[in-house]
Protein backbone atom coordinates (compact mmCIF):
# COMPACT_ATOMS: atom_id res chain seq x y z
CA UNK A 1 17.11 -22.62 43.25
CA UNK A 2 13.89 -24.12 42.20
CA UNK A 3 11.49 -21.71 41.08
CA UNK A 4 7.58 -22.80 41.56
CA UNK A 5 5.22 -21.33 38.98
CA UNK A 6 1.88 -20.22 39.69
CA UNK A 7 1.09 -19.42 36.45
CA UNK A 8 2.06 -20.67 33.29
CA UNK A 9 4.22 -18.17 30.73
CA UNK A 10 1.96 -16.67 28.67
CA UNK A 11 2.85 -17.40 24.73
CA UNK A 12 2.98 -13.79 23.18
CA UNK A 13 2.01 -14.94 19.54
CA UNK A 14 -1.43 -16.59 20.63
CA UNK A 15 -1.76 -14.23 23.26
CA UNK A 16 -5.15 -11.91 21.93
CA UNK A 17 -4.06 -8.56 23.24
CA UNK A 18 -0.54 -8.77 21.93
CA UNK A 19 -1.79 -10.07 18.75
CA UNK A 20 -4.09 -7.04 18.40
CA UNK A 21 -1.05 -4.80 19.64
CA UNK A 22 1.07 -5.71 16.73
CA UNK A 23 -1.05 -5.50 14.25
CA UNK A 24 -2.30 -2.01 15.44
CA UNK A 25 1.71 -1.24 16.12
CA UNK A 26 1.81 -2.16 12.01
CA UNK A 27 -1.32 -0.17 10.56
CA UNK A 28 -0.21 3.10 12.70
CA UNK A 29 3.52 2.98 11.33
CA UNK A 30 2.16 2.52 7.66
CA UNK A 31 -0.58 5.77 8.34
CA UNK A 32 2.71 7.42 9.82
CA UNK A 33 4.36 6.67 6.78
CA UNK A 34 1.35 8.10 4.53
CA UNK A 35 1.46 10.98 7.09
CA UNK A 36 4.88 11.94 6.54
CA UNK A 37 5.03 12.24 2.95
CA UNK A 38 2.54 14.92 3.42
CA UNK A 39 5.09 18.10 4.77
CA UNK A 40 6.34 15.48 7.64
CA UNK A 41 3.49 15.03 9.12
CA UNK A 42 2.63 12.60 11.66
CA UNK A 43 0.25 10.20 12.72
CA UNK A 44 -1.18 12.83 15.48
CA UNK A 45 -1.77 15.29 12.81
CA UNK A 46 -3.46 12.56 10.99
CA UNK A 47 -5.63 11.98 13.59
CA UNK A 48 -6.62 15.77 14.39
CA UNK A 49 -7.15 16.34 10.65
CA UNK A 50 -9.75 13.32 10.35
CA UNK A 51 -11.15 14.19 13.48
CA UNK A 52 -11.96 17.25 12.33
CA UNK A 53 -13.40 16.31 8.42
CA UNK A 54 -15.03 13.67 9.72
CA UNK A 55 -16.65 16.44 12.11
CA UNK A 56 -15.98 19.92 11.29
CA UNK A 57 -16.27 22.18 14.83
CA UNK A 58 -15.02 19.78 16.57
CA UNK A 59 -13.16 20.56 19.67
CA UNK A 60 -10.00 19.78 20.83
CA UNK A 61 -11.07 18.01 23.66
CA UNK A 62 -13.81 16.07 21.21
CA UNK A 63 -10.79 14.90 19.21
CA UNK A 64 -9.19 13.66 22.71
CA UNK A 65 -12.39 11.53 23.71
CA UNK A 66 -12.55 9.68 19.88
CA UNK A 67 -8.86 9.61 19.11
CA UNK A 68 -6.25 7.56 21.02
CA UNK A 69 -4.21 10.34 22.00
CA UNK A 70 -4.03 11.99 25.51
CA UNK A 71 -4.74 16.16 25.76
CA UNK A 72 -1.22 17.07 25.58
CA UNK A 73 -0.48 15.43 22.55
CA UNK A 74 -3.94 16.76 20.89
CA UNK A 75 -3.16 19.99 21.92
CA UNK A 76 0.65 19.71 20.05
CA UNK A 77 -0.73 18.45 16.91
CA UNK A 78 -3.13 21.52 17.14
CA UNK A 79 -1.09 23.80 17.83
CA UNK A 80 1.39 22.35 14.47
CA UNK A 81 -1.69 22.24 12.29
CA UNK A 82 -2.92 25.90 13.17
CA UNK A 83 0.95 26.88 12.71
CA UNK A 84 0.89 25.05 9.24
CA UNK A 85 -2.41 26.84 8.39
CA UNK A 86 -3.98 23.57 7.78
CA UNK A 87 -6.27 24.25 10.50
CA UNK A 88 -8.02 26.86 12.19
CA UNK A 89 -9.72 27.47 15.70
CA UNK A 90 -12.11 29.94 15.67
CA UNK A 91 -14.72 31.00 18.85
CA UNK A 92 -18.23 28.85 19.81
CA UNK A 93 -21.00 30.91 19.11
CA UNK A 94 -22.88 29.80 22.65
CA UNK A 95 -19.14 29.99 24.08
CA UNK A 96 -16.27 32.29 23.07
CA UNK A 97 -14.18 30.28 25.32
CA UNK A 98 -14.15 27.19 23.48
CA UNK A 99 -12.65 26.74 20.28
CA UNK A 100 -13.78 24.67 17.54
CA UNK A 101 -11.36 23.30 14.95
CA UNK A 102 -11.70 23.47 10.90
CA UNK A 103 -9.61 22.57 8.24
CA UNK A 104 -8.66 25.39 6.14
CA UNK A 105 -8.91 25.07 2.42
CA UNK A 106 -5.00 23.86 2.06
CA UNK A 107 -5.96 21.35 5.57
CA UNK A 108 -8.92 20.32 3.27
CA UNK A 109 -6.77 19.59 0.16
CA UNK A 110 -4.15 17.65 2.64
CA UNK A 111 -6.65 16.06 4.13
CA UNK A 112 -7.69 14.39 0.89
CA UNK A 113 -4.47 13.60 -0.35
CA UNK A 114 -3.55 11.91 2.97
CA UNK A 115 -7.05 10.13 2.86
CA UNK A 116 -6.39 8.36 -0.46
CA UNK A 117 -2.72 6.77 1.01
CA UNK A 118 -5.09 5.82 4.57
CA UNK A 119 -7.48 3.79 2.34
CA UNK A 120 -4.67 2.12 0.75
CA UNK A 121 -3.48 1.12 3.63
CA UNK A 122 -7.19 -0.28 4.48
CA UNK A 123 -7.48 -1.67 1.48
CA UNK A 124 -4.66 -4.15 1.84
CA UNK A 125 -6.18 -5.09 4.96
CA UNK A 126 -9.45 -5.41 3.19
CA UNK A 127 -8.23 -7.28 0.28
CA UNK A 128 -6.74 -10.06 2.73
CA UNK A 129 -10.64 -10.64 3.98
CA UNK A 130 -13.43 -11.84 2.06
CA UNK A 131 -16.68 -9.43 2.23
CA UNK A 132 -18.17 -11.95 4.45
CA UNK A 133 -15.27 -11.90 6.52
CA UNK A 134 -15.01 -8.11 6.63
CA UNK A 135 -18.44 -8.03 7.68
CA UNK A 136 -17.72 -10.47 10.14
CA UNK A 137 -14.55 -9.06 12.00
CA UNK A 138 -16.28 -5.48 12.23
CA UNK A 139 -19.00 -7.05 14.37
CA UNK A 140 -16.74 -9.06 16.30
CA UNK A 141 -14.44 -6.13 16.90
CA UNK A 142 -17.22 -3.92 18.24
CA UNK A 143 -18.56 -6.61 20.08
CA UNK A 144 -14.76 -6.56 21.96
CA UNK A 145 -14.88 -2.52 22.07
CA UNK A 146 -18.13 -2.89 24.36
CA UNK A 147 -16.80 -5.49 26.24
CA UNK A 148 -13.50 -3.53 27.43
């Protein structure tokens, strides 16, 4: 049976979205790895705990609109973090029914230690780039954030 195609096969490796998809795929599994060595963490908790020092008071649902994550994962990692005492949720001030996160003083000391293995993992990706090039690639990757 002969087959017309309408469209030609798309070749994954040149293929933009796939390329960025891979490389993403590669930089999350070596944070996960940095994550774990840290009381088998993951790369959720990761992203809650960063969330949060990058933004102390944050909510949960904050760390849902910056993070890649959807609320029910969020809301697991949370819930982990508050069990492991690295964070904390304590009551708004204008409203006692939202919670803002902090990191507790052993989150805070995590946080760092984790930090330091996350800009290794930058820094390879940084070392592979001249500063020009660096400088480059952020602007063209924001330019492709506003344009999706």
């Amino acid at each position: 049976m002969d087959v017309k195609r309408s469209v030609e096969p798309i070749e994954l490796n040149a293929f933009l979205p796939y390329q960025f998809s891979l490389l993403a795929d590669r930089i999350s599994r070596q944070t996960a790895a940095v994550a774990k060595q840290h009381n088998g963490l993951n790369l959720s908790h990761w992203r809650v705990l960063a969330a949060i020092a990058e933004a102390p008071g944050r909510t949960a649902n904050d760390v849902v609109a910056i993070t890649p994550m959807d609320k029910g994962i969020v809301s697991r990692a949370v819930k982990s973090l508050i069990d492991m005492k690295l964070i904390v949720r304590k009551a708004s001030k204008d409203d006692g029914r939202i919670g803002r996160l902090f990191l507790t003083a052993k989150g805070t000391r995590v946080y760092h230690s984790m930090a330091k293995g996350v800009r290794a993992v930058e820094g390879v990706l940084k070392a592979a780039l001249s500063r020009n090039e660096q400088k480059a690639l952020s602007a063209l990757l924001s330019k492709l954030m506003e344009a999706t």
